[in-house]
PDB file of N, CA and C in Angstrom:
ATOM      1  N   UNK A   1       0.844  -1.182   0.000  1.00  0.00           N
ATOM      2  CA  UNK A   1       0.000   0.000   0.000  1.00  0.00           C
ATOM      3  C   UNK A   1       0.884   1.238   0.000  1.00  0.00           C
ATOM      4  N   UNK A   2       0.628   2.536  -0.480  1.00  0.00           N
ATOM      5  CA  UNK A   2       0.938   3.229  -0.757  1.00  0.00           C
ATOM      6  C   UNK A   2       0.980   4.298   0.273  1.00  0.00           C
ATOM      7  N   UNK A   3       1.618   5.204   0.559  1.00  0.00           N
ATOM      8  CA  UNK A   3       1.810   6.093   1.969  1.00  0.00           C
ATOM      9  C   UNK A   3       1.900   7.446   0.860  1.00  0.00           C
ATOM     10  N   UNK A   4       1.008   8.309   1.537  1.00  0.00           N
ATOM     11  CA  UNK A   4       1.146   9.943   0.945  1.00  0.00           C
ATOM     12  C   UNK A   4       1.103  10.870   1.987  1.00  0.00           C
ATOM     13  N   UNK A   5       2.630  12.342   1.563  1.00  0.00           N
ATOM     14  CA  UNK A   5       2.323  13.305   2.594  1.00  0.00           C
ATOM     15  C   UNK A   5       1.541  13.613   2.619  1.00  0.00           C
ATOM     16  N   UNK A   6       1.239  14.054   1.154  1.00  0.00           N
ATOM     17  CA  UNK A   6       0.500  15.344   0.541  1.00  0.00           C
ATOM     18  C   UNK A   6      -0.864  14.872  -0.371  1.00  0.00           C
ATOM     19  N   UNK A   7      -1.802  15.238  -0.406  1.00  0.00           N
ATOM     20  CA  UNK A   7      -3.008  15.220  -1.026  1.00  0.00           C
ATOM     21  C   UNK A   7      -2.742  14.871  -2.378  1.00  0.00           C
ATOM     22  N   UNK A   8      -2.246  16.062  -3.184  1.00  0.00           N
ATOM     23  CA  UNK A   8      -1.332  16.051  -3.915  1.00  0.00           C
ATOM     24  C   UNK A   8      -0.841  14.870  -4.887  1.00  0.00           C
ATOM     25  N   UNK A   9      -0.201  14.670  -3.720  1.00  0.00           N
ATOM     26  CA  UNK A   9       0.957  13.394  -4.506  1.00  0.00           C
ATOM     27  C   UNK A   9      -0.340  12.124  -4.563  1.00  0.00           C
ATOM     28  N   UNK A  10      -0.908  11.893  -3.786  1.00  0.00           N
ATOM     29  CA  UNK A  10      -2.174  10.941  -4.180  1.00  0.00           C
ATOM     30  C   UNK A  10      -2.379  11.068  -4.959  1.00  0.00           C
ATOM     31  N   UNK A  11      -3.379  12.505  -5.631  1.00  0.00           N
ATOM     32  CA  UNK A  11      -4.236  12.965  -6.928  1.00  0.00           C
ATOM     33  C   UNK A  11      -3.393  12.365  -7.494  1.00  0.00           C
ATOM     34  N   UNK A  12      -2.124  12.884  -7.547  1.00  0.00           N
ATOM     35  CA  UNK A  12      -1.532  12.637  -8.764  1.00  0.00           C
ATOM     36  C   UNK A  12      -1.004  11.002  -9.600  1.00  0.00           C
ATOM     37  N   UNK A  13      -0.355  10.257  -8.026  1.00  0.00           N
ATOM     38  CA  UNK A  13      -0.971   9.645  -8.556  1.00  0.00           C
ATOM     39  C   UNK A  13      -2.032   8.390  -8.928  1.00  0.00           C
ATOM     40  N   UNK A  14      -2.914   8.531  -8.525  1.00  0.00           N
ATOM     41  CA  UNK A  14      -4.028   7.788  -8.900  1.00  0.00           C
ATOM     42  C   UNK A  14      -4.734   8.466 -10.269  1.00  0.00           C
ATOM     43  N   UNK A  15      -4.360   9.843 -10.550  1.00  0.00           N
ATOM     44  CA  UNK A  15      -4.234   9.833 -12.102  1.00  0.00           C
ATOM     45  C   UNK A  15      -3.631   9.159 -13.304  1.00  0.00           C
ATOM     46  N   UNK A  16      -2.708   9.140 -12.440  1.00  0.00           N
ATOM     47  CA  UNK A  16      -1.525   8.301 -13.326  1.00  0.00           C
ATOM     48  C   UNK A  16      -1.222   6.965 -13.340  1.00  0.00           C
ATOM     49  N   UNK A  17      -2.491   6.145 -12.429  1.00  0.00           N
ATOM     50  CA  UNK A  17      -2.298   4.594 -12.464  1.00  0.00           C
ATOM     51  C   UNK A  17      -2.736   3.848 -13.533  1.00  0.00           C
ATOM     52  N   UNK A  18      -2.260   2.846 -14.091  1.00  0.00           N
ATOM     53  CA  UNK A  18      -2.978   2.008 -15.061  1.00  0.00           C
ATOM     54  C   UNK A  18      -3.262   0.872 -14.365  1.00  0.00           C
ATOM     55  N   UNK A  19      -4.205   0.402 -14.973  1.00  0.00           N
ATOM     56  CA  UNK A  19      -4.935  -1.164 -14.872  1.00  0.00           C
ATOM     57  C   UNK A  19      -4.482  -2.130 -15.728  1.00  0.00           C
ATOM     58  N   UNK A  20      -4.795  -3.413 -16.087  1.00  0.00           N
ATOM     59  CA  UNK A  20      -4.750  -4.006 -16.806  1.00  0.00           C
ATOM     60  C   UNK A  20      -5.329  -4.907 -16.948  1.00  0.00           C
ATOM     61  N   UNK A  21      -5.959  -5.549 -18.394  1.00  0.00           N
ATOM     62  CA  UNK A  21      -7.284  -6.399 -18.553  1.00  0.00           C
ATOM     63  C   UNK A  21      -6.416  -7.914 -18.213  1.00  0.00           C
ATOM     64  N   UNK A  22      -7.139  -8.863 -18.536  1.00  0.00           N
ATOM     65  CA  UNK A  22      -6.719 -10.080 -18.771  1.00  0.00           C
ATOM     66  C   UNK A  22      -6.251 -10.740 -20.034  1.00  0.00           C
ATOM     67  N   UNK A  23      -6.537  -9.537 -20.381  1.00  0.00           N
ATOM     68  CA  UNK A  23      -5.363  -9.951 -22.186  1.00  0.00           C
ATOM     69  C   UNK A  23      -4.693  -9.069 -22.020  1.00  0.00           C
ATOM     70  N   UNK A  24      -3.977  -8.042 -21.704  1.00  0.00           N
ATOM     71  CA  UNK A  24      -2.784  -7.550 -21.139  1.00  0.00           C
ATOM     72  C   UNK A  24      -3.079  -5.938 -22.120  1.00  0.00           C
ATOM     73  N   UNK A  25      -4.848  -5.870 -21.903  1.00  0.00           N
ATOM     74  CA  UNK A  25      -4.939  -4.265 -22.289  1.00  0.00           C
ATOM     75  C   UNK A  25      -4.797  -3.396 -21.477  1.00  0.00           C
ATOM     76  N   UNK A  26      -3.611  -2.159 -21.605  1.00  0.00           N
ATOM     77  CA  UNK A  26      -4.018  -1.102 -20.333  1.00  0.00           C
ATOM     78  C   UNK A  26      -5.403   0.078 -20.992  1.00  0.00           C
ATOM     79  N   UNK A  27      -5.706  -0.120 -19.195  1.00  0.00           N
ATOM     80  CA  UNK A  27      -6.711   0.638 -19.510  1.00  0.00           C
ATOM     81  C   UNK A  27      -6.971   1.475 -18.120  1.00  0.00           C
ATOM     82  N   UNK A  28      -7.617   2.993 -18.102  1.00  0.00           N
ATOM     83  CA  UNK A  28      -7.378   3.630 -17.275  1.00  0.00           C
ATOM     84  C   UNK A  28      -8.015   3.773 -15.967  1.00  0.00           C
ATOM     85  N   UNK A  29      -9.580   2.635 -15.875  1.00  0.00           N
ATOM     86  CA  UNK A  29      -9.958   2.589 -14.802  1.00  0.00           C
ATOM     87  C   UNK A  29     -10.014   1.324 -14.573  1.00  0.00           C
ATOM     88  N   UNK A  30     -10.666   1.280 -13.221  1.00  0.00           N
ATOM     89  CA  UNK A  30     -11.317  -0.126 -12.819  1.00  0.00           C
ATOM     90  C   UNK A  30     -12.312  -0.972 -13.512  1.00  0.00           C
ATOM     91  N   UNK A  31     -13.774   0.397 -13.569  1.00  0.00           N
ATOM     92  CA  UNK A  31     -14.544  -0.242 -14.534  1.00  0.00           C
ATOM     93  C   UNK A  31     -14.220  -0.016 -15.675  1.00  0.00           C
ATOM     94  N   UNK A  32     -13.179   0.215 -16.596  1.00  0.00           N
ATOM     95  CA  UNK A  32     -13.003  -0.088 -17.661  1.00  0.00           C
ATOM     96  C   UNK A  32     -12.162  -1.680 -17.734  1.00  0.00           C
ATOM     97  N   UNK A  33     -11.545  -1.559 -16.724  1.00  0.00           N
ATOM     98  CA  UNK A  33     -10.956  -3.499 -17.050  1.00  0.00           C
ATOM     99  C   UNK A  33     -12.250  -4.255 -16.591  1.00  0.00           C
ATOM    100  N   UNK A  34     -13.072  -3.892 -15.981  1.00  0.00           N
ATOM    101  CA  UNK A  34     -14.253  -5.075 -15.536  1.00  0.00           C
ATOM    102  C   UNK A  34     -14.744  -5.456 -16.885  1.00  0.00           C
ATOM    103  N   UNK A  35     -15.278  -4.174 -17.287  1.00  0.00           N
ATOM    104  CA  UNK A  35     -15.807  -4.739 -18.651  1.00  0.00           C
ATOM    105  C   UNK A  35     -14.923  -5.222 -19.567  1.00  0.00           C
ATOM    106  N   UNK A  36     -13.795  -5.031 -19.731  1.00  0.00           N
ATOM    107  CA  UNK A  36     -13.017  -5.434 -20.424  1.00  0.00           C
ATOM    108  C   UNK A  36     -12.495  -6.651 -20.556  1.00  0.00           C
ATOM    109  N   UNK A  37     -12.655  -7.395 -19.271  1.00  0.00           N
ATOM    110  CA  UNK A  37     -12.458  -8.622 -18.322  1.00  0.00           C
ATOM    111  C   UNK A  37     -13.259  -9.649 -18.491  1.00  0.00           C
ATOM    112  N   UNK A  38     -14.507  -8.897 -18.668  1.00  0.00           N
ATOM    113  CA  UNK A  38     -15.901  -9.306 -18.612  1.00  0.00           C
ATOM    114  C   UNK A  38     -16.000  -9.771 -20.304  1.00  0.00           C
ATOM    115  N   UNK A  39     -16.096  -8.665 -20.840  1.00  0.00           N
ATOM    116  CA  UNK A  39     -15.927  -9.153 -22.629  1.00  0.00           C
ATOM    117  C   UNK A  39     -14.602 -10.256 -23.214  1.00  0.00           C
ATOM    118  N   UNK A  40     -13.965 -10.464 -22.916  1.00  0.00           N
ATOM    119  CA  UNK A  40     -12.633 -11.431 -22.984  1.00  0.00           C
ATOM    120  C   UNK A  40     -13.242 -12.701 -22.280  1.00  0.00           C
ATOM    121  N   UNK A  41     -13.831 -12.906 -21.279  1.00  0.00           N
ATOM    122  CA  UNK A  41     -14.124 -13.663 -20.791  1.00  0.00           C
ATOM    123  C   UNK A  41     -14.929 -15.033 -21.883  1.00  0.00           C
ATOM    124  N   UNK A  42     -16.385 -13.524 -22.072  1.00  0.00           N
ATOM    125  CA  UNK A  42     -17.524 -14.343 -22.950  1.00  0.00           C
ATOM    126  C   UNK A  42     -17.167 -14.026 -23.997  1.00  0.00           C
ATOM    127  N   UNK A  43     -16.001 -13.584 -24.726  1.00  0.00           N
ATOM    128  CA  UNK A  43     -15.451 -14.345 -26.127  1.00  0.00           C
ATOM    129  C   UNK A  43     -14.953 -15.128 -26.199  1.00  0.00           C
ATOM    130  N   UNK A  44     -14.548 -15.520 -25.132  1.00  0.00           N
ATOM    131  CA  UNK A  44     -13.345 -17.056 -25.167  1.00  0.00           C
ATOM    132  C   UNK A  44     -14.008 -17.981 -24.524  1.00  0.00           C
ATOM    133  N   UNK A  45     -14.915 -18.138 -23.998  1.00  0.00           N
ATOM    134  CA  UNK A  45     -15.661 -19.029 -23.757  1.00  0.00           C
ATOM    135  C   UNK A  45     -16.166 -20.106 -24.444  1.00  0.00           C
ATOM    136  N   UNK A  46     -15.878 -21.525 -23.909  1.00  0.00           N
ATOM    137  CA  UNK A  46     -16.335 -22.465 -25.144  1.00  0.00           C
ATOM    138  C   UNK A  46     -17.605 -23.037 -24.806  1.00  0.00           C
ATOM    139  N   UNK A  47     -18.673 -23.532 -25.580  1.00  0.00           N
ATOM    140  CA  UNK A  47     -19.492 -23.959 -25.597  1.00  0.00           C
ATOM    141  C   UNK A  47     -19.492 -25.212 -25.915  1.00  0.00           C
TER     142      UNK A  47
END
């Protein structure tokens, strides 16, 4: 976990964090890898 003096340095960065899907897309939020996670999932899914 991450330790901050300053407000600041948080904002900044949790602006600046990336995510990443399960096919190794970055992407800039959380719910953007869910869905992203989510769609990879039920395309590769076999029937």
């Amino acid at each position: 976990e991450e330790s901050f003096e300053h407000k600041q340095e948080y904002y900044r960065y949790m602006r600046n964090k990336k995510y990443t899907t399960l096919n190794n897309i970055e992407v800039k939020s959380i719910g953007e890898r869910d869905i992203g996670n989510f769609l990879f999932f039920l395309l590769n899914r076999r029937f």
